[in-house]
C-alpha atoms as a PDB file:
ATOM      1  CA  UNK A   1     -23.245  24.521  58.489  1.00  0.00           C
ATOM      2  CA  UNK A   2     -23.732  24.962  54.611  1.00  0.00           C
ATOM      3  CA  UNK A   3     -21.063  24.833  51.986  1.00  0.00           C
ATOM      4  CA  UNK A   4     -21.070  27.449  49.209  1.00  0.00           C
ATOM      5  CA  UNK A   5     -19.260  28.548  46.264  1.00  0.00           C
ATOM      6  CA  UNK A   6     -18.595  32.292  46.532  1.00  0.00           C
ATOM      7  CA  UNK A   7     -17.657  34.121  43.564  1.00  0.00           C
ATOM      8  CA  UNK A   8     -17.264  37.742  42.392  1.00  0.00           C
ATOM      9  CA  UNK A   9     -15.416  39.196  39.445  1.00  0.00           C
ATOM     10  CA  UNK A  10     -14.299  42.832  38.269  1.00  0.00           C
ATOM     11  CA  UNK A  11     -16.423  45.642  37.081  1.00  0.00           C
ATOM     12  CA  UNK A  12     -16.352  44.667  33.149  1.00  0.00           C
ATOM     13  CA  UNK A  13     -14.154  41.861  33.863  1.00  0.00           C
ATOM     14  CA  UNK A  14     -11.531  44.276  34.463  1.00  0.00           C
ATOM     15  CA  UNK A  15      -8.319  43.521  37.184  1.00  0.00           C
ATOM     16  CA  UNK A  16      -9.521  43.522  40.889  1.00  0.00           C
ATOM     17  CA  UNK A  17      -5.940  42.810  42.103  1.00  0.00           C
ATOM     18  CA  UNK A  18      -3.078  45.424  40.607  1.00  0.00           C
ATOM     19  CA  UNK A  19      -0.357  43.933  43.036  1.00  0.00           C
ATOM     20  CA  UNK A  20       0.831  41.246  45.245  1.00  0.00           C
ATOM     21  CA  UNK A  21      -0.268  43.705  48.454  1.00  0.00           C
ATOM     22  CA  UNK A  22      -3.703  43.303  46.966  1.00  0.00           C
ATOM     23  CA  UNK A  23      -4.019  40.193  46.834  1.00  0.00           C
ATOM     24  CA  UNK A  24      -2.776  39.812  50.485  1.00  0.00           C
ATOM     25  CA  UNK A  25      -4.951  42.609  51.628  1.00  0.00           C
ATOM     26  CA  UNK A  26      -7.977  40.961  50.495  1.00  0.00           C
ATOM     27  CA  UNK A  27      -6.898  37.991  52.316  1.00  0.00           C
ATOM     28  CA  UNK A  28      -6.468  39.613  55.480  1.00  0.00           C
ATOM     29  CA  UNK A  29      -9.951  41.154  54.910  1.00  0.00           C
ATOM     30  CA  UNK A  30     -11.652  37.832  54.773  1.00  0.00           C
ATOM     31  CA  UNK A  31      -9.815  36.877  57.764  1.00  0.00           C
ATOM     32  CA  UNK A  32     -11.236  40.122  59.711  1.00  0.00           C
ATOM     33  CA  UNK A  33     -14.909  40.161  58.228  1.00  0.00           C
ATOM     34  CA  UNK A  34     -15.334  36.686  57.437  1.00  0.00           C
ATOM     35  CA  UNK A  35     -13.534  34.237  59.347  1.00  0.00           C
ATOM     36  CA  UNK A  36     -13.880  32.603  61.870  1.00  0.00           C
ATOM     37  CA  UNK A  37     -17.332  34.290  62.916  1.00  0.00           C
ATOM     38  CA  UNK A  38     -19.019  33.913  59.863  1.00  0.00           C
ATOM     39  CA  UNK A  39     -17.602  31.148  58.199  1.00  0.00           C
ATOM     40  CA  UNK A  40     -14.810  28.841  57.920  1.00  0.00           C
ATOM     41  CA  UNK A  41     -12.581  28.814  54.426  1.00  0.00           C
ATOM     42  CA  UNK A  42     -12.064  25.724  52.566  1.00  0.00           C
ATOM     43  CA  UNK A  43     -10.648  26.496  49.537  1.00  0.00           C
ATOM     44  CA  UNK A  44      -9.829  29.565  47.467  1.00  0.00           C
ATOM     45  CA  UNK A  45      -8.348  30.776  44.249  1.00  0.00           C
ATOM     46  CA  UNK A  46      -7.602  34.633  43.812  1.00  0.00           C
ATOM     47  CA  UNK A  47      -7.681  35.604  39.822  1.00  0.00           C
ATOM     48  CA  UNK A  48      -6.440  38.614  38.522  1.00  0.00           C
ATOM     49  CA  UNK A  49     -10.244  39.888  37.826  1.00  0.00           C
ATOM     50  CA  UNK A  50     -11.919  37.281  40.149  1.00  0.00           C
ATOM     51  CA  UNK A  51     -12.425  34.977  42.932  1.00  0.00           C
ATOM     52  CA  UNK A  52     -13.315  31.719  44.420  1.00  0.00           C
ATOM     53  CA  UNK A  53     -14.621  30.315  48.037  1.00  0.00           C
ATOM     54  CA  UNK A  54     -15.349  27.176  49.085  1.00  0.00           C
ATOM     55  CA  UNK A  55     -16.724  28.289  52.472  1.00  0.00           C
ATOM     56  CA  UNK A  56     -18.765  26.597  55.045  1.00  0.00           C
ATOM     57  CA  UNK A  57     -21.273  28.950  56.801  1.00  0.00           C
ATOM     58  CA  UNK A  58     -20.986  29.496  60.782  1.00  0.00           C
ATOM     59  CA  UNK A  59     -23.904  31.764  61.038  1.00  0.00           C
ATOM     60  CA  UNK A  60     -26.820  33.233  59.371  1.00  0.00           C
ATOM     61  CA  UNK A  61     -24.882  36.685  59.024  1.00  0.00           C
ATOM     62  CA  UNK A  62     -22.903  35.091  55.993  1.00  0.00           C
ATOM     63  CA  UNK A  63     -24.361  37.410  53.198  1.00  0.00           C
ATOM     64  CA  UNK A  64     -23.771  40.428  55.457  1.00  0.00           C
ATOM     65  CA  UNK A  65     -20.626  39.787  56.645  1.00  0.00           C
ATOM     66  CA  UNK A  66     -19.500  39.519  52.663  1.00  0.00           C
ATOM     67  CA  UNK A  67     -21.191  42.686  51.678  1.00  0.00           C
ATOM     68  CA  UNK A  68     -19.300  44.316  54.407  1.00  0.00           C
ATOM     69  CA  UNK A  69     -15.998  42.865  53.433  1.00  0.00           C
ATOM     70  CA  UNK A  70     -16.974  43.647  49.026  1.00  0.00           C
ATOM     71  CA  UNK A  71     -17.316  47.727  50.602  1.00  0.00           C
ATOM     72  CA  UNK A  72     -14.174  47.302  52.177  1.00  0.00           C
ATOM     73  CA  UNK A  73     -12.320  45.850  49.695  1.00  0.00           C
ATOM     74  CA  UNK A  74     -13.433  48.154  47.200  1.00  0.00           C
ATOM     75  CA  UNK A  75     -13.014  51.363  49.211  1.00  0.00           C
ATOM     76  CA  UNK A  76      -9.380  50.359  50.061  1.00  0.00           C
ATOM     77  CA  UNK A  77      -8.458  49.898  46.363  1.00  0.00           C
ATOM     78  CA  UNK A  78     -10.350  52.798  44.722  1.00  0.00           C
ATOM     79  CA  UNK A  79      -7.991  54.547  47.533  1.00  0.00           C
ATOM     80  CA  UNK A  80      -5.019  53.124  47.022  1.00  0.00           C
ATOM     81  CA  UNK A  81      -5.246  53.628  43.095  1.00  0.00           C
ATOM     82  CA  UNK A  82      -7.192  57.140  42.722  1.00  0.00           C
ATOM     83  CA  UNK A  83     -10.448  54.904  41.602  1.00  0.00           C
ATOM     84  CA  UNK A  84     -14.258  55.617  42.319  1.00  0.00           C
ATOM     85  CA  UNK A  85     -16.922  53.491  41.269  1.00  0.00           C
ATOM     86  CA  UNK A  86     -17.546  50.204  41.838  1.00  0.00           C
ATOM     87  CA  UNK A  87     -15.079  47.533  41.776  1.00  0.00           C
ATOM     88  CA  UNK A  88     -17.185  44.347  41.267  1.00  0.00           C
ATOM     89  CA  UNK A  89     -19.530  43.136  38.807  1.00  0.00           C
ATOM     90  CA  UNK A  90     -22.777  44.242  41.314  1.00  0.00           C
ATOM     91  CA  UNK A  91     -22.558  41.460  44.380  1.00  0.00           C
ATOM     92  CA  UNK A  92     -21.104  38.385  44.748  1.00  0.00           C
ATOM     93  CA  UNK A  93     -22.629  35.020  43.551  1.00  0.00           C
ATOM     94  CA  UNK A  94     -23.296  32.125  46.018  1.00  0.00           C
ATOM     95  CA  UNK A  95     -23.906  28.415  45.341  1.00  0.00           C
ATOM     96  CA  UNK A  96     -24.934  25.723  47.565  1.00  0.00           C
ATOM     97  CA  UNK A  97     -22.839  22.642  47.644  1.00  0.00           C
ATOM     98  CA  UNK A  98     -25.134  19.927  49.230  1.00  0.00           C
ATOM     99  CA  UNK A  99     -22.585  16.987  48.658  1.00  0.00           C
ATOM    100  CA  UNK A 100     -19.417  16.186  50.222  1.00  0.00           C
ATOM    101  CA  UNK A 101     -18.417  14.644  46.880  1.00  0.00           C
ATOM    102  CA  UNK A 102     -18.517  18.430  44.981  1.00  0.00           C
ATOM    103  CA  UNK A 103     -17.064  19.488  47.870  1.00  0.00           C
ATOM    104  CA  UNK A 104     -13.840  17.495  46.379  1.00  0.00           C
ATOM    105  CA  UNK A 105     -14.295  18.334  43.160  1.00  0.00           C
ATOM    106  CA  UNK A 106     -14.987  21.918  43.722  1.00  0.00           C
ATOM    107  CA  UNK A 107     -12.185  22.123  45.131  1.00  0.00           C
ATOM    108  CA  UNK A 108      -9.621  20.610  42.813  1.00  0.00           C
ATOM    109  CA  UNK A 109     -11.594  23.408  40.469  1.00  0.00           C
ATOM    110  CA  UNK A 110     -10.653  26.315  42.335  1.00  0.00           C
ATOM    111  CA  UNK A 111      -6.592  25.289  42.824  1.00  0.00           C
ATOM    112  CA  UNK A 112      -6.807  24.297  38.839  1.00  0.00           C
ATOM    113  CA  UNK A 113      -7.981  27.569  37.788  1.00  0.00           C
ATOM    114  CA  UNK A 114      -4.491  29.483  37.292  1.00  0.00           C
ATOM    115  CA  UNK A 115      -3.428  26.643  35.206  1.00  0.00           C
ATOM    116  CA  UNK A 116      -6.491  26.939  32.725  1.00  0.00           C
ATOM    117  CA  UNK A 117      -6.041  30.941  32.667  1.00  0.00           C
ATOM    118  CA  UNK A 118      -2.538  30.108  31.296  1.00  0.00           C
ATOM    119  CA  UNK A 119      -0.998  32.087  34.568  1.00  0.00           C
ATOM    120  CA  UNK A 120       1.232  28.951  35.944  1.00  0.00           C
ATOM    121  CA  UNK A 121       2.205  25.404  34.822  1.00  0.00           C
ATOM    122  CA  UNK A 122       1.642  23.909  38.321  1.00  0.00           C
ATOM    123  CA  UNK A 123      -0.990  24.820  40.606  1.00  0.00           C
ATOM    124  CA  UNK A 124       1.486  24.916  43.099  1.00  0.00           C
ATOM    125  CA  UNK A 125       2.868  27.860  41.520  1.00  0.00           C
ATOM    126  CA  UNK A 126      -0.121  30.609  41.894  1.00  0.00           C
ATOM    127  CA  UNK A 127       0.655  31.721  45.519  1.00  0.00           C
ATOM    128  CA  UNK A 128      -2.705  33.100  45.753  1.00  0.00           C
ATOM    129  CA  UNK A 129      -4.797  29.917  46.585  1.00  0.00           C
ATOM    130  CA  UNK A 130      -5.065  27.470  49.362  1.00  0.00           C
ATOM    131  CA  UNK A 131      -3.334  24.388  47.223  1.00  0.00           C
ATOM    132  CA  UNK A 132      -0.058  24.813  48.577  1.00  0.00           C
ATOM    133  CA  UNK A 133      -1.822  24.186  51.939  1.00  0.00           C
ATOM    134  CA  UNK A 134      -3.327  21.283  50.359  1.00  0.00           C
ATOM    135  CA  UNK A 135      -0.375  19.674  49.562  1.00  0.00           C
ATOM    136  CA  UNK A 136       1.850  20.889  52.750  1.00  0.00           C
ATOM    137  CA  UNK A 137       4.083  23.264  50.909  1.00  0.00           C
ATOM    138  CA  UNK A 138       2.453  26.635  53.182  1.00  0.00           C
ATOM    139  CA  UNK A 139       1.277  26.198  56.312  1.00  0.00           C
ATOM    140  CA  UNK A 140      -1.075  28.886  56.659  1.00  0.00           C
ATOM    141  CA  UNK A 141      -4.078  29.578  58.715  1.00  0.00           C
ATOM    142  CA  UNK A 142      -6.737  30.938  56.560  1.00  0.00           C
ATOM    143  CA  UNK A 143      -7.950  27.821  54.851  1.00  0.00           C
ATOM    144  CA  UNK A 144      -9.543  24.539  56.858  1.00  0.00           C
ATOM    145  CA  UNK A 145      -8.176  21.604  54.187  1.00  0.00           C
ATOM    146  CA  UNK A 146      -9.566  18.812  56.740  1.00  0.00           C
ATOM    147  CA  UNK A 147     -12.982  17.794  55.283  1.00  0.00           C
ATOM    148  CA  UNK A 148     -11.171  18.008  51.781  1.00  0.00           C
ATOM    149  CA  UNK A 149      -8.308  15.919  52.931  1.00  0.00           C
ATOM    150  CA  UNK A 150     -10.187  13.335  54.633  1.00  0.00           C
ATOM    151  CA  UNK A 151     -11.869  12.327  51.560  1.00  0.00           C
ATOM    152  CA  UNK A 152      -8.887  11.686  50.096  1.00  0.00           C
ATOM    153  CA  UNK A 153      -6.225  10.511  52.733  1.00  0.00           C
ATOM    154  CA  UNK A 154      -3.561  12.113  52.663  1.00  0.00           C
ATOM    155  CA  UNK A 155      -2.071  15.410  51.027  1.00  0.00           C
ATOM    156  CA  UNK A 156      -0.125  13.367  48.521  1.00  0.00           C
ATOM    157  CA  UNK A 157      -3.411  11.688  47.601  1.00  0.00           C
ATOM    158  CA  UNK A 158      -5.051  15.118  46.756  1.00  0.00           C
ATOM    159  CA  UNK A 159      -2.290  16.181  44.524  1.00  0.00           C
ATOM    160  CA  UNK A 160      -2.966  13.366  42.342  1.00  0.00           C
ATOM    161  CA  UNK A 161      -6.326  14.001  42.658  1.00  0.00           C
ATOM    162  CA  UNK A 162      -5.907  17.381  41.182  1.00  0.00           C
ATOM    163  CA  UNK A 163      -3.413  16.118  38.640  1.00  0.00           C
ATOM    164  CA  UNK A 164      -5.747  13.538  37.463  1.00  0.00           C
ATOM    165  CA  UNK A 165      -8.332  15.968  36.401  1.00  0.00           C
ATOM    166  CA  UNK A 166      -9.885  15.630  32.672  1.00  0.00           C
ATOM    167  CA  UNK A 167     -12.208  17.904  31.536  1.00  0.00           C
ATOM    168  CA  UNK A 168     -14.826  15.579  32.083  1.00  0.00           C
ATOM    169  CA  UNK A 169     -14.677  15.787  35.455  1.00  0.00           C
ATOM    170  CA  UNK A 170     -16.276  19.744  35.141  1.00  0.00           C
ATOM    171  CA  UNK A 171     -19.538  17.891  34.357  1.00  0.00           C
ATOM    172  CA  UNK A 172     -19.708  16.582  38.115  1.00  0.00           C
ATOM    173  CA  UNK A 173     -19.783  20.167  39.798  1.00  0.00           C
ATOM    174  CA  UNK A 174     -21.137  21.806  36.272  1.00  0.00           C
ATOM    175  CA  UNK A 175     -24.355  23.093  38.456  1.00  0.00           C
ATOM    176  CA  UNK A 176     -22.270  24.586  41.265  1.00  0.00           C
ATOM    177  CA  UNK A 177     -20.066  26.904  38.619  1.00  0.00           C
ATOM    178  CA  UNK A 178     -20.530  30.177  37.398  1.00  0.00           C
ATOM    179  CA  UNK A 179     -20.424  31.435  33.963  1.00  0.00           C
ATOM    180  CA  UNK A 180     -17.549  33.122  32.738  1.00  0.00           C
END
């Protein structure tokens, strides 16, 4: 029943998504090793060289279950592209969240992160986290908005959540973020 921050980046901060199919692809892998037996998604954000979940764990298999789906990943892109080698930057990185109050913040975060990487002007406009979801422009399966919604009220309400954010606001989940 534990909330954690997942997070893994390329080998040498180098690209772990080439394409859109990628980026998909590792979706569809979360959904097959990950979830729903392992751990329901909250939140995500997938980067050009990295990622972010906001997962809540199901079982005690949750570590497992995402070195299984880092090997697959990895062996379906270094076959796709010719590669060999490893793909990540050694295994992934896990926080605990242990307030319901970083789980907000967290996530607001995650669906901000395209916008500080200079990739969109809009959160709404990276198609490869769970904001749109958020704000009921996708309805998709993958991510579980409810806890993050509740808190707010109302999808509306979490928009201007998000577009309220100052950089001040880092300092609340500063100990739940990785360096990069």
């Amino acid at each position: 029943g534990n909330y954690y921050h997942l997070y893994n980046r390329g080998h040498n901060r180098m690209h772990i998504f080439f394409d859109e199919e990628n980026y998909l692809f590792f979706l569809r892998r979360l959904r097959r090793y990950l979830v729903p037996e392992n751990a329901r998604l909250i939140a995500y954000v997938l980067m050009p060289n990295h990622y972010h979940l906001l997962v809540q764990a199901i079982t005690d298999d949750l570590s497992h279950a995402m070195q299984l789906f880092s090997i697959s990943y990895t062996k379906a892109i270094n076959k796709r592209f010719g590669r060999t080698g490893a793909l990540f930057q050694g295994a992934f990185k896990a926080k605990m969240v242990d307030r319901d109050e970083y789980l907000l913040h967290l996530s607001r975060y995650l669906h901000l992160n395209p916008v500080r990487a200079g990739l969109v002007q809009c959160p709404e406009d990276w198609a490869y986290s769970s904001y749109r979801e958020y704000i009921g422009l996708r309805k998709g399966t993958l991510p579980q908005p409810g806890i993050i919604l509740e808190q707010v009220g109302s999808p509306a309400a979490y928009r201007a959540f998000v577009e309220a954010y100052t950089a001040a606001d880092r300092q609340i989940i500063a100990s739940l973020l990785f360096e990069e």
